[in-house]
N, C-alpha and C. Protein backbone atom coordinates (compact mmCIF):
# COMPACT_ATOMS: atom_id res chain seq x y z
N UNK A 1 0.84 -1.19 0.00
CA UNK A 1 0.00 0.00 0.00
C UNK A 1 0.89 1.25 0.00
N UNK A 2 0.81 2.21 -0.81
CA UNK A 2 1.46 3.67 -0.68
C UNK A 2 1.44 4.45 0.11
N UNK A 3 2.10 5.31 0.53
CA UNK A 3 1.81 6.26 1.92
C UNK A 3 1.64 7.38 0.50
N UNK A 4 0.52 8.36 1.42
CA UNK A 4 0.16 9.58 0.30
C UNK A 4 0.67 11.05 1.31
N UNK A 5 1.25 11.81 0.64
CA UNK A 5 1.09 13.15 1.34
C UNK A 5 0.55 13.95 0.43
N UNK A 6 0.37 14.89 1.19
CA UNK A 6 -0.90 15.97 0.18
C UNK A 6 0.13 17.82 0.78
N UNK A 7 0.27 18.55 -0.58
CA UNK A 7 0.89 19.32 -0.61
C UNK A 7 -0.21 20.78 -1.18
N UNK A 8 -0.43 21.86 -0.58
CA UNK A 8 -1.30 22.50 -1.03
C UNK A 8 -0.73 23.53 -2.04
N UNK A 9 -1.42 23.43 -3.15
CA UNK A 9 -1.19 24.44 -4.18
C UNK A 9 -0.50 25.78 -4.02
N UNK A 10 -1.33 26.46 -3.22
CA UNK A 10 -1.51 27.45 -2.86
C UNK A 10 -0.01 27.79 -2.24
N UNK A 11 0.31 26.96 -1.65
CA UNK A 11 2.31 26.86 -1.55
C UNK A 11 2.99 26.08 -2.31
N UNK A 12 2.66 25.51 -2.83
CA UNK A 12 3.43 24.53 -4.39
C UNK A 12 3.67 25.36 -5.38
N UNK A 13 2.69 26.76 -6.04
CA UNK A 13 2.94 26.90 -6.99
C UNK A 13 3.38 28.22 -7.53
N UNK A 14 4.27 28.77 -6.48
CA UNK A 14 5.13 29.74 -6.01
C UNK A 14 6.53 29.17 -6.02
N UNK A 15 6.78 28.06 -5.31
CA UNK A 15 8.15 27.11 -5.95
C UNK A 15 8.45 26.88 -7.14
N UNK A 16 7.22 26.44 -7.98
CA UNK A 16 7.22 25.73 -9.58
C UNK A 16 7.88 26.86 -10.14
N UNK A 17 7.14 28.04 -10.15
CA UNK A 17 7.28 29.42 -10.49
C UNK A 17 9.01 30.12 -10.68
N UNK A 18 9.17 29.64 -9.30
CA UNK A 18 10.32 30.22 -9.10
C UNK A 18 11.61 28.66 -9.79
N UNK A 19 11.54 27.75 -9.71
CA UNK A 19 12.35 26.38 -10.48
C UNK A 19 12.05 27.23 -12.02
N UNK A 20 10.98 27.42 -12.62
CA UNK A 20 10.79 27.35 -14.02
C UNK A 20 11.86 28.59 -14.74
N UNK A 21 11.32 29.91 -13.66
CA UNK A 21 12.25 31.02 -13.83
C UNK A 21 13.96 30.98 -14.20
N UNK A 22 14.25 30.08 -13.06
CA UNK A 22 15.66 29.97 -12.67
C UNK A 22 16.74 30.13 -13.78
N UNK A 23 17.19 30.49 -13.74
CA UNK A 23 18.69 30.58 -14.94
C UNK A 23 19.25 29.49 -14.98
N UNK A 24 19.22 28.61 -14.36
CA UNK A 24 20.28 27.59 -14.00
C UNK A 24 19.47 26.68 -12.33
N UNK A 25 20.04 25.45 -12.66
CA UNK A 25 19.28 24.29 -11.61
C UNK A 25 20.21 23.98 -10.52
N UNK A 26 20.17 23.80 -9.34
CA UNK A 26 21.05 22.94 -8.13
C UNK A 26 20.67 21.14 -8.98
N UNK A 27 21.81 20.77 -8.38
CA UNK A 27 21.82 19.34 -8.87
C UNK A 27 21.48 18.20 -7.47
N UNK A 28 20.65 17.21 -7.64
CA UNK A 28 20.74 16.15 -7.21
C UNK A 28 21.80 15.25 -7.22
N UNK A 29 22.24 14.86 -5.96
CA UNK A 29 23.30 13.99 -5.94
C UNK A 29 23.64 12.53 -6.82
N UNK A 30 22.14 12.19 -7.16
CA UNK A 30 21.97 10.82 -8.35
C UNK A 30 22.08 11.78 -9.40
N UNK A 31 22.07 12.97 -9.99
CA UNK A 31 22.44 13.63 -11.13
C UNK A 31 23.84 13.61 -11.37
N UNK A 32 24.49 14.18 -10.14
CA UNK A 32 25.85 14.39 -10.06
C UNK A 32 26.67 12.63 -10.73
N UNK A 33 25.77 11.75 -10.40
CA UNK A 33 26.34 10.18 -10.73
C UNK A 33 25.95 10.10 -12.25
N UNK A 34 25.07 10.71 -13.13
CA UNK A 34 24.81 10.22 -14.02
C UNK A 34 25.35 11.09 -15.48
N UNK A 35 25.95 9.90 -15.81
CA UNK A 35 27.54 10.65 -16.96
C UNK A 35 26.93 10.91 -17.86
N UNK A 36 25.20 10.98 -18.28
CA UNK A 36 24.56 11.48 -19.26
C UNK A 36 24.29 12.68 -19.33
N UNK A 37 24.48 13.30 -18.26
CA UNK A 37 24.30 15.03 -17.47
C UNK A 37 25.79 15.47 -17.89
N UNK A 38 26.98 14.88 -17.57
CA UNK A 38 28.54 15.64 -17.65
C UNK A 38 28.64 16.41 -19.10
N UNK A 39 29.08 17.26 -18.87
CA UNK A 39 30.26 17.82 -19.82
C UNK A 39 30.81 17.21 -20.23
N UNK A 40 31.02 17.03 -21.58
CA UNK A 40 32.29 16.52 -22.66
C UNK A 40 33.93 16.66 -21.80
N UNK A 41 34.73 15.59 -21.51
CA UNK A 41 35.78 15.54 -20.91
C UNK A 41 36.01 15.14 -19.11
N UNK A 42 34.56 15.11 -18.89
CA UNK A 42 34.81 14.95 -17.65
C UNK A 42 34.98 13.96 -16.76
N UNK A 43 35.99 14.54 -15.84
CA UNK A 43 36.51 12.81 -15.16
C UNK A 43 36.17 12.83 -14.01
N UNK A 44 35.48 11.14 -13.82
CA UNK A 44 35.05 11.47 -12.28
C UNK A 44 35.82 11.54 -11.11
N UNK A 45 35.02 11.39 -9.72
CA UNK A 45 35.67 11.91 -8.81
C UNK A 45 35.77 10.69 -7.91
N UNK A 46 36.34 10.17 -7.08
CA UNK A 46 36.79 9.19 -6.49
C UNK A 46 35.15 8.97 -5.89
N UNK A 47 34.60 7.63 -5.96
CA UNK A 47 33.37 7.38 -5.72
C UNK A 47 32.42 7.33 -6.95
N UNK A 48 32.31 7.98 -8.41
CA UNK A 48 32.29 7.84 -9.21
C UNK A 48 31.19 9.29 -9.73
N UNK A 49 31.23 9.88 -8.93
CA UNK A 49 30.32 11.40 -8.84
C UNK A 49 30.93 12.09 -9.79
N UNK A 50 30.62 13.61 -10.42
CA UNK A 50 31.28 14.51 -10.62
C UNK A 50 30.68 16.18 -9.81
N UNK A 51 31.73 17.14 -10.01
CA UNK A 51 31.24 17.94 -9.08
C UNK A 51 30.08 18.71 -10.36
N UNK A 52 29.16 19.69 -9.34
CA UNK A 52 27.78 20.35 -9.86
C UNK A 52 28.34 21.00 -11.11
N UNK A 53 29.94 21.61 -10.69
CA UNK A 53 30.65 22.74 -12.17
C UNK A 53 30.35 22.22 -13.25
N UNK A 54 30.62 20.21 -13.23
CA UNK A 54 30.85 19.47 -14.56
C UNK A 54 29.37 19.11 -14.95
N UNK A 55 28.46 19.56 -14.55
CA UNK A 55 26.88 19.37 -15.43
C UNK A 55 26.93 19.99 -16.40
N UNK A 56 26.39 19.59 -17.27
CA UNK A 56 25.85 20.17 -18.37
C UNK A 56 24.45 20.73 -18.33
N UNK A 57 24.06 22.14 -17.78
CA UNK A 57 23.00 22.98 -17.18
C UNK A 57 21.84 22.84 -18.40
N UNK A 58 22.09 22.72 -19.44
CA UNK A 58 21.58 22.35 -21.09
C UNK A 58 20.35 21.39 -21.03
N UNK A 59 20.87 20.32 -20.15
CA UNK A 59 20.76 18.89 -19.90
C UNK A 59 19.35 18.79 -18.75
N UNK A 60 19.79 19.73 -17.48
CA UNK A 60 18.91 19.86 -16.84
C UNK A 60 17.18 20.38 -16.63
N UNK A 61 15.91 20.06 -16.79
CA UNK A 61 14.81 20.90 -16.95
C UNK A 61 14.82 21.43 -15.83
N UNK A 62 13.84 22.47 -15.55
CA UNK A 62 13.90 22.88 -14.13
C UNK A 62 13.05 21.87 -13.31
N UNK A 63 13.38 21.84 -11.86
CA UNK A 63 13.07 21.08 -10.68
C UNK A 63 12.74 21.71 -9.70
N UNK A 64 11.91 20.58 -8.73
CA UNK A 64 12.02 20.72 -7.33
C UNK A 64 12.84 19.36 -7.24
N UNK A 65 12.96 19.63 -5.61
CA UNK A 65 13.63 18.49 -4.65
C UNK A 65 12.29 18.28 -4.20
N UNK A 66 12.46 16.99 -3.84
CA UNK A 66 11.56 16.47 -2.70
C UNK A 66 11.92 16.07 -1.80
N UNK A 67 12.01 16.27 -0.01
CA UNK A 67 12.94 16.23 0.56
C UNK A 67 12.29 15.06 2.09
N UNK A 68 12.96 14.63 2.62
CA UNK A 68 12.70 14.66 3.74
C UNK A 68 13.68 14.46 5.07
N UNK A 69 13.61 14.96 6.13
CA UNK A 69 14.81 15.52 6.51
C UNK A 69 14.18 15.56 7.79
N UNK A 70 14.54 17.05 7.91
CA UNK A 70 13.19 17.77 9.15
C UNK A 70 12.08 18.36 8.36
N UNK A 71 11.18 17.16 8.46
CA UNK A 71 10.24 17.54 7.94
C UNK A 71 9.82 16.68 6.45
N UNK A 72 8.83 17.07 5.80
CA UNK A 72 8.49 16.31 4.54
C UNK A 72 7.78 17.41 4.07
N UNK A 73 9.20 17.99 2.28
CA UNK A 73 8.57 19.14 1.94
C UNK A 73 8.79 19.02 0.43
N UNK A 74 8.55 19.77 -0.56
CA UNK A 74 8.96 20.00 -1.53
C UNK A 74 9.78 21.42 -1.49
N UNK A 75 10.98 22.05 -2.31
CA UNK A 75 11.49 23.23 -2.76
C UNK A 75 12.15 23.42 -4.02
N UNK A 76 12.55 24.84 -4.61
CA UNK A 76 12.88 25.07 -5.79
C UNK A 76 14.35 24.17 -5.71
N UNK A 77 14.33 23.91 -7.16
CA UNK A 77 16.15 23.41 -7.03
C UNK A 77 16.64 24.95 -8.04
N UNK A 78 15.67 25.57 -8.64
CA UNK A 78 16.31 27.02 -9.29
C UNK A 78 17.65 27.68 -8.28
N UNK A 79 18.25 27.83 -9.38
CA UNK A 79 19.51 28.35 -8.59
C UNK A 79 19.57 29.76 -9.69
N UNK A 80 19.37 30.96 -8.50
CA UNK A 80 19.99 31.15 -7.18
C UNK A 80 18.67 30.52 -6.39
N UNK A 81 18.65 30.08 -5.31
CA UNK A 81 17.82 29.50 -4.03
C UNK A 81 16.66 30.54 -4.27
N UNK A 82 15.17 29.92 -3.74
CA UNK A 82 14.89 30.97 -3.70
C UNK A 82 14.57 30.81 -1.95
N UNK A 83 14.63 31.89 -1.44
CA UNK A 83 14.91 32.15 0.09
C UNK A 83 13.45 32.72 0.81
N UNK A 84 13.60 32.51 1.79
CA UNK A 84 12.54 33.36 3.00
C UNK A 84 12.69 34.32 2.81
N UNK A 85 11.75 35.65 2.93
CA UNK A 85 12.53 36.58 3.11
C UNK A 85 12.82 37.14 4.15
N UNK A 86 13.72 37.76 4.71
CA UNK A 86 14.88 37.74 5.75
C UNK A 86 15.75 36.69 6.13
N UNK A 87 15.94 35.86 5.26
CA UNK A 87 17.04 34.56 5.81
C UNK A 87 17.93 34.52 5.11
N UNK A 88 19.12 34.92 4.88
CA UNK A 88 19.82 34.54 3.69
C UNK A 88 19.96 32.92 3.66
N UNK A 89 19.73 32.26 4.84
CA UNK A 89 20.05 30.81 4.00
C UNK A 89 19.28 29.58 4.28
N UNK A 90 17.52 29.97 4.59
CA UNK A 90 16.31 29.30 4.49
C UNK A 90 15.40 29.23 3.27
N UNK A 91 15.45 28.14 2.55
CA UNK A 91 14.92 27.99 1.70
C UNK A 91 13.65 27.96 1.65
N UNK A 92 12.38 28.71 0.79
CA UNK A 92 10.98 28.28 1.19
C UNK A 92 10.81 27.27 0.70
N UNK A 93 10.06 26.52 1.52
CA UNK A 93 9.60 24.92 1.22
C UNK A 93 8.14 24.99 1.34
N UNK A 94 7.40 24.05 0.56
CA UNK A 94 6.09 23.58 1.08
C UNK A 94 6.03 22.27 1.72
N UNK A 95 5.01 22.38 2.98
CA UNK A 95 5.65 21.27 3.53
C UNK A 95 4.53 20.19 2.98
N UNK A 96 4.32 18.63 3.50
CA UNK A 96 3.19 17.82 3.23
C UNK A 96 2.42 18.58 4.64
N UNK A 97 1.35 17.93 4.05
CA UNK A 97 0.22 18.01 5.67
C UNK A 97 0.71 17.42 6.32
N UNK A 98 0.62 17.78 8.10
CA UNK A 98 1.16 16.79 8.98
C UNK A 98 2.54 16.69 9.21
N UNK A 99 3.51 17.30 8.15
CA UNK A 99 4.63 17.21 8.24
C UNK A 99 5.70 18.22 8.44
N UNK A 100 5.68 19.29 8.92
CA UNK A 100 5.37 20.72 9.26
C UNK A 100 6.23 20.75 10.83
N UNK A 101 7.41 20.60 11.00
CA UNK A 101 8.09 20.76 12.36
C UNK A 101 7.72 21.83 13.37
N UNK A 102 7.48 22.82 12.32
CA UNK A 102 7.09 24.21 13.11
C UNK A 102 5.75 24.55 13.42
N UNK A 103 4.59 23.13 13.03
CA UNK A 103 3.31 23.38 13.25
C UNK A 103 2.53 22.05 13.97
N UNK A 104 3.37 21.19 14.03
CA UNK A 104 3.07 19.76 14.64
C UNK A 104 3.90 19.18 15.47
N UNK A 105 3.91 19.01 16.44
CA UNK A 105 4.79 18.51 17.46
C UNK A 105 5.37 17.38 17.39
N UNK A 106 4.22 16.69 16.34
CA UNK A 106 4.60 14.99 16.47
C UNK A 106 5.18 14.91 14.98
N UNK A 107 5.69 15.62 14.49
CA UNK A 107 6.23 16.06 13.05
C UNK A 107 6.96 14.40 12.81
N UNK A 108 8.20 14.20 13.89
CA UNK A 108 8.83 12.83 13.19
C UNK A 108 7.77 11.73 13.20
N UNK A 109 7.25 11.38 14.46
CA UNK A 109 6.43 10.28 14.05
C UNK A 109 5.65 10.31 12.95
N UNK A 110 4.68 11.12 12.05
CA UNK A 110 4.15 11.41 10.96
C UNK A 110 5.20 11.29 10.09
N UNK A 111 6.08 11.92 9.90
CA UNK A 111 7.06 11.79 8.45
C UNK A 111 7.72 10.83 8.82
N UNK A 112 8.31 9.77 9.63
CA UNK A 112 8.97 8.46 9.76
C UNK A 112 7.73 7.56 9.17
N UNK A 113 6.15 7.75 10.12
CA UNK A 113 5.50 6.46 9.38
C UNK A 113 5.14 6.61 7.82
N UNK A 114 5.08 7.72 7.32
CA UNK A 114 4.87 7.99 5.65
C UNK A 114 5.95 7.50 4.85
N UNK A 115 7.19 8.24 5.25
CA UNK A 115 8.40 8.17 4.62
C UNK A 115 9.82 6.99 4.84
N UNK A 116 9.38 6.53 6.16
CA UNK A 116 10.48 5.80 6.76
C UNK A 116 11.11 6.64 7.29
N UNK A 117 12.53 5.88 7.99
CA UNK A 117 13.16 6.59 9.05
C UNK A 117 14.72 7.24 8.39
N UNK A 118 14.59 6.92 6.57
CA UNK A 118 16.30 7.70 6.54
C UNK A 118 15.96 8.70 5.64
N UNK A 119 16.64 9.65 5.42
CA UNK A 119 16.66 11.32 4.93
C UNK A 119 16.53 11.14 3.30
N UNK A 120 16.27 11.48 2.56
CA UNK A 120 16.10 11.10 1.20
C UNK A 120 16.22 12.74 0.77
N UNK A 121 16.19 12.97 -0.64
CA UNK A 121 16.52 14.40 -1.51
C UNK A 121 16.03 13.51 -2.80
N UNK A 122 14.71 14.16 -3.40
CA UNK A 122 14.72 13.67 -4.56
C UNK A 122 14.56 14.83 -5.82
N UNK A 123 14.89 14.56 -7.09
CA UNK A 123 14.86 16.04 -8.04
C UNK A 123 13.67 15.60 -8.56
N UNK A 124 12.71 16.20 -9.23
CA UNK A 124 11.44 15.95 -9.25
C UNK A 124 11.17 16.88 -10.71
N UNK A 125 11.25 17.13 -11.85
CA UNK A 125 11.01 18.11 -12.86
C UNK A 125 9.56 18.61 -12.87
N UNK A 126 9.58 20.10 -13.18
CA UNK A 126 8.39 20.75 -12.64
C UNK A 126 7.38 19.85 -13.40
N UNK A 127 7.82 20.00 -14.64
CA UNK A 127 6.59 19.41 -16.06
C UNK A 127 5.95 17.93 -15.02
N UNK A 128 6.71 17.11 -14.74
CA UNK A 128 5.60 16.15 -14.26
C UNK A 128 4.22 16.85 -13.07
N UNK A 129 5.34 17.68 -12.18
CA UNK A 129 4.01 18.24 -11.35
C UNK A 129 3.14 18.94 -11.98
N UNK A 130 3.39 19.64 -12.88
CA UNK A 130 2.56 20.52 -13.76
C UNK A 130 1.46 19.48 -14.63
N UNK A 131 1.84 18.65 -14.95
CA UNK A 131 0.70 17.71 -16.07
C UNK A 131 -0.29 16.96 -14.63
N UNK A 132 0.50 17.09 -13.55
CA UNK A 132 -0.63 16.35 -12.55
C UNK A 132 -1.67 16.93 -12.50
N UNK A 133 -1.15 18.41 -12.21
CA UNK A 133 -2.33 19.52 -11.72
C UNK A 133 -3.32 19.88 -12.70
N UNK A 134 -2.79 19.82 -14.22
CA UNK A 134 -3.18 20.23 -15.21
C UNK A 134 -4.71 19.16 -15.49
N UNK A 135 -4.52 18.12 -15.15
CA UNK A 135 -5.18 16.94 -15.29
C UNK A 135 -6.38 17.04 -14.40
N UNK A 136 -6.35 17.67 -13.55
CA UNK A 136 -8.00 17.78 -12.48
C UNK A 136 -7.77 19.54 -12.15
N UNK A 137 -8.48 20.59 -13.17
CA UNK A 137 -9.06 21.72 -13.16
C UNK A 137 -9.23 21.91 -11.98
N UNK A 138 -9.42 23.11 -11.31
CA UNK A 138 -9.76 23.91 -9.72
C UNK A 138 -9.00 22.71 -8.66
N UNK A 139 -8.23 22.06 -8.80
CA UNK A 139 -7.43 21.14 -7.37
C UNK A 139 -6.46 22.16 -6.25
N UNK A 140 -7.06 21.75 -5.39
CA UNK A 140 -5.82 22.65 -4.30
C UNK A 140 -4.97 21.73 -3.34
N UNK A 141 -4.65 20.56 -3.86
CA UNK A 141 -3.86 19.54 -3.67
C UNK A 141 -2.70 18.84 -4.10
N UNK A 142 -1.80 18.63 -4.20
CA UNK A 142 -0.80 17.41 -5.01
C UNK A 142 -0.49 16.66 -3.60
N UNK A 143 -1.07 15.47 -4.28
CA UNK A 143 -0.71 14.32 -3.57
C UNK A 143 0.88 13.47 -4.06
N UNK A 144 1.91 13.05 -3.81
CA UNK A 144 2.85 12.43 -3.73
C UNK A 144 2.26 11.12 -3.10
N UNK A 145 2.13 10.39 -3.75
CA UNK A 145 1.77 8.64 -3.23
C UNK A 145 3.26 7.75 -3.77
N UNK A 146 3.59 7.45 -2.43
CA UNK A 146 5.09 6.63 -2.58
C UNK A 146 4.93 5.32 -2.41
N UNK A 147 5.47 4.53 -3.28
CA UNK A 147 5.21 2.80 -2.76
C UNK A 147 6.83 2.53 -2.53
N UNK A 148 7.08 1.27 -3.09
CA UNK A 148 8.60 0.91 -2.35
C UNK A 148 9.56 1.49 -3.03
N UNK A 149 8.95 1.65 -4.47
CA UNK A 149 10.02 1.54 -5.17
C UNK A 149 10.06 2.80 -6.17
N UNK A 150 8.36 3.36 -6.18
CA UNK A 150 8.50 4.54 -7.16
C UNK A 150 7.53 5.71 -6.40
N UNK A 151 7.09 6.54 -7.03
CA UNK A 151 6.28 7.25 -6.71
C UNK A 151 5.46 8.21 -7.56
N UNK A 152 4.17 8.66 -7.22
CA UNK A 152 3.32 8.84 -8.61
C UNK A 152 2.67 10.01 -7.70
N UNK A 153 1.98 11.23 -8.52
CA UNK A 153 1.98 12.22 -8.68
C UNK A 153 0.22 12.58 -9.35
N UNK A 154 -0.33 13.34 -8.35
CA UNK A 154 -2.04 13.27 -8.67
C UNK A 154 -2.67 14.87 -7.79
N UNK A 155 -3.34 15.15 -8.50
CA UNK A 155 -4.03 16.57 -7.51
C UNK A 155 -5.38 16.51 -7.71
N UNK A 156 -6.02 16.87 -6.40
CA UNK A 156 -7.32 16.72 -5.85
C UNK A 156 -7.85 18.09 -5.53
């Protein structure tokens, strides 16, 4: 059975906004591994990574991350960040329902039983969230439904 979180528009689509804008993307660490992203010439790095310099930015569409950490959120991967304002180095996130550190007390138990108990970062390209939403008119929802192995993308 999938665990579902539900992400409200209304803070989702101020991120998209700001990923689509972006000049340029932050990279996912499974990006950084995949030699279909590198630059012509590039050699990897002990472990078999390369650093963010050697992407090919061309290559990248714009993204979110999907994160979970403290907390269970989505944010821009647009680089430059886009920030709180007054923080130079808080990123705005939307969080899932329920998953909200700064609004639920029981924040880990909720994002451990949805998500499990280890930290994950996933890159997520806007266009898939965008064809979710696009697909059910007036929704103020995106649901993220995760099973073991993949995860699928729906708004209510």
């Amino acid at each position: 059975m999938a665990s579902k979180l539900y992400f409200l528009l209304a803070d989702l689509l101020p991120i998209l906004a700001h990923a689509e804008a972006a000049p340029a993307q932050q990279v996912s660490f499974a990006q950084l591994c995949d030699k279909s992203l590198w630059k012509p010439g590039t050699v990897a790095q002990p472990g078999g990574y390369c650093t963010s310099d050697d992407i090919d930015q061309s290559k990248i569409a714009p993204q979110v991350f999907f994160v979970k950490d403290e907390g269970a959120y989505l944010m821009s991967a647009g680089n430059p960040r886009q920030l709180v304002p007054g923080h130079d180095t808080r990123s705005v996130v939307a969080y899932a329902d329920g998953c909200d550190p700064n609004k639920n007390p029981d924040w880990w138990d909720e994002v451990t039983s949805r998500c499990g108990g280890d930290d994950f970062g996933f890159d997520v390209p806007t266009a898939m969230l965008r064809t979710a939403i696009a697909r059910k008119p007036g929704a103020t929802q995106l649901c993220i439904s995760l099973g073991k192995r993949n995860m699928s993308f729906t708004a209510r």
